[in-house]
Structures are given as C-alpha cells and as structure tokens.
Protein backbone atom coordinates (compact mmCIF):
# COMPACT_ATOMS: atom_id res chain seq x y z
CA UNK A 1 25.31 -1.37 127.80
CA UNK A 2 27.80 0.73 126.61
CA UNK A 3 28.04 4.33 128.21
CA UNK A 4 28.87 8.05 126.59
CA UNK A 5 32.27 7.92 127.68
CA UNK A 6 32.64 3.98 126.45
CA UNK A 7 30.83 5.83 123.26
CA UNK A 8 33.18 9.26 123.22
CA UNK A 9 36.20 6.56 123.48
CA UNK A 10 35.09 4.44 120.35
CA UNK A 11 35.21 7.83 118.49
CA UNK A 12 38.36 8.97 119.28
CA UNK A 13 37.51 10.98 122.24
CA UNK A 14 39.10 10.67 125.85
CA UNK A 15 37.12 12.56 128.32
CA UNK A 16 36.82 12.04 132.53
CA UNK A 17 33.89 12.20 134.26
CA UNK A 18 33.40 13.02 137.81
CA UNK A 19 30.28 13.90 139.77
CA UNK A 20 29.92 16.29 142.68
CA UNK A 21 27.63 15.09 145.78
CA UNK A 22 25.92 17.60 146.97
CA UNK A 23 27.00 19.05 150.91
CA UNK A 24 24.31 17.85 153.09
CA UNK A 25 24.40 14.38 150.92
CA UNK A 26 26.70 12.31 152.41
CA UNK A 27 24.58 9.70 153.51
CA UNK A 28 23.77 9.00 149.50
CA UNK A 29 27.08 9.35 148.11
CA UNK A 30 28.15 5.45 148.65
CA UNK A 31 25.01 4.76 146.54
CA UNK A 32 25.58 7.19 143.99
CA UNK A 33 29.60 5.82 143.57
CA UNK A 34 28.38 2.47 143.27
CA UNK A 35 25.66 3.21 140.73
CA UNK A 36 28.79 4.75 138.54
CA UNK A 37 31.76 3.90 136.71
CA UNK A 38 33.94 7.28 137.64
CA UNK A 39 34.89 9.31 140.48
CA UNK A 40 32.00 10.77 143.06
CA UNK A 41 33.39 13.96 145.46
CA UNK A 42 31.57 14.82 148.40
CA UNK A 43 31.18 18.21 148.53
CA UNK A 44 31.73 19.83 151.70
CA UNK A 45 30.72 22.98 153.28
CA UNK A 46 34.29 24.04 153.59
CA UNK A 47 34.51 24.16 150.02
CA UNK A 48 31.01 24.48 149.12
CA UNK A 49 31.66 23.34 145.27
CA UNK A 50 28.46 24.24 144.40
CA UNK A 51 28.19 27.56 145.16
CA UNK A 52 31.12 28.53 143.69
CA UNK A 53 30.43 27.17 140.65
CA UNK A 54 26.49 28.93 141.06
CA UNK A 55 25.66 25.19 139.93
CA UNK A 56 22.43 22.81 140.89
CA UNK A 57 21.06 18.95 140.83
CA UNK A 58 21.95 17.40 138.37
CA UNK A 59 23.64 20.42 136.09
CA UNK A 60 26.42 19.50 133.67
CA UNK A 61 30.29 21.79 133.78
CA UNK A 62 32.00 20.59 130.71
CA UNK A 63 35.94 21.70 130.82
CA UNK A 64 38.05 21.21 127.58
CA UNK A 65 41.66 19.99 128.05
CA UNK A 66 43.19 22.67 129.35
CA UNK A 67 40.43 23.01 132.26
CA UNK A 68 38.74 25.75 131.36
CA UNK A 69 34.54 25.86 131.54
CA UNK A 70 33.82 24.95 127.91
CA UNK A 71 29.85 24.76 128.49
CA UNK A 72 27.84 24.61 131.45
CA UNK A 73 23.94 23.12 131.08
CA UNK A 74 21.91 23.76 133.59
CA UNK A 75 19.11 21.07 134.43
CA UNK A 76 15.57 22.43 133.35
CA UNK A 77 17.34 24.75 130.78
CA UNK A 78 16.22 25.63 127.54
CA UNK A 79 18.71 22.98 126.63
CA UNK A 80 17.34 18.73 127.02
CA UNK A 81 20.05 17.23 129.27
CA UNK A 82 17.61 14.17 130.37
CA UNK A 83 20.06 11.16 129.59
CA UNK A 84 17.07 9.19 129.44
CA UNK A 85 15.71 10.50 126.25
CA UNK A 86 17.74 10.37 123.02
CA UNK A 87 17.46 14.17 122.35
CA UNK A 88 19.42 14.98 126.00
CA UNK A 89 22.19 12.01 125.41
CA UNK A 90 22.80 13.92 121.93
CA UNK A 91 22.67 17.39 123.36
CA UNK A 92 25.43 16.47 126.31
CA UNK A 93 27.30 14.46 124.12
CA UNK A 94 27.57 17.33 121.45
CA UNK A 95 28.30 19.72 124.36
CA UNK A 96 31.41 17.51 124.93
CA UNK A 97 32.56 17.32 121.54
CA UNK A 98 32.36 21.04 120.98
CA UNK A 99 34.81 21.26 124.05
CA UNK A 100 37.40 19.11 121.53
C-alpha cells in the first residue's frame, strides 16, 4: 500500500512527516511509532508542544521549506482531514502541495 508521502515522492514532492504524542501519552507512543513509517516525539510537559502550537488530536501543521506554518487543519474543521475517506486524503494532500 503505498502512502501520501510514497505518493507526494512519485510526483516530485519531498516532504517529512513527524507526529507529536500527546504529554500524558507515553504509554501509547511505542504503538503509535510502530504503526508508522516516520518519526513519533513525545511531547513533554516541559515543552508542552501542544499548547504552544494551540493544536489538538489528531490536527495537521503543514510547514513549507523554509519552516514556516503554511496551513494548519484542525480535526473536526470545516475542512475533511479523515485519511480514511478519499475527500480528507485529497484535502491534506492538497494542503501539502499548496505549501510547494
């Protein structure tokens, strides 16, 4: 099964991929990493990633090259992020291209 970043790469577009782990969510993180094929952080309350970025479950931060927040969509925004569902792959995978 090929994934949006194997997809991205076929059309000419190299993008990373990293998820966040929530603080309080430690004891799922080894799950989550080996469910993926890119980096999971472990937030901690030190740095408390998520608040600073006023983020939630399961939102998506899109950055462009130069690391600046390109698009940010919020799960159960007006925007469909579902991966499941055709519409949400298309709507993430747009958001990245518009950050090209």
């Amino acid at each position: 099964m090929q994934t949006m970043a194997d997809e991205l790469a076929t059309e000419g577009y190299e993008i990373n991929v990293i998820v966040v782990n929530k603080v309080g969510a430690e004891s799922t993180a080894a799950s989550l990493a080996s469910k993926c094929e890119f980096p999971v952080f472990q937030d901690v309350s030190d740095v408390n990633a998520w608040a600073l970025h006023e983020g939630g479950k399961d939102d998506f931060f899109i950055y462009d090259a130069n690391g600046e927040l390109s698009g940010f969509l919020p799960y159960g925004g007006d925007v469909n992020i579902s991966l499941g569902s055709q519409a949400g792959f298309d709507n993430v995978k747009n958001a990245i291209i518009d950050a090209f």
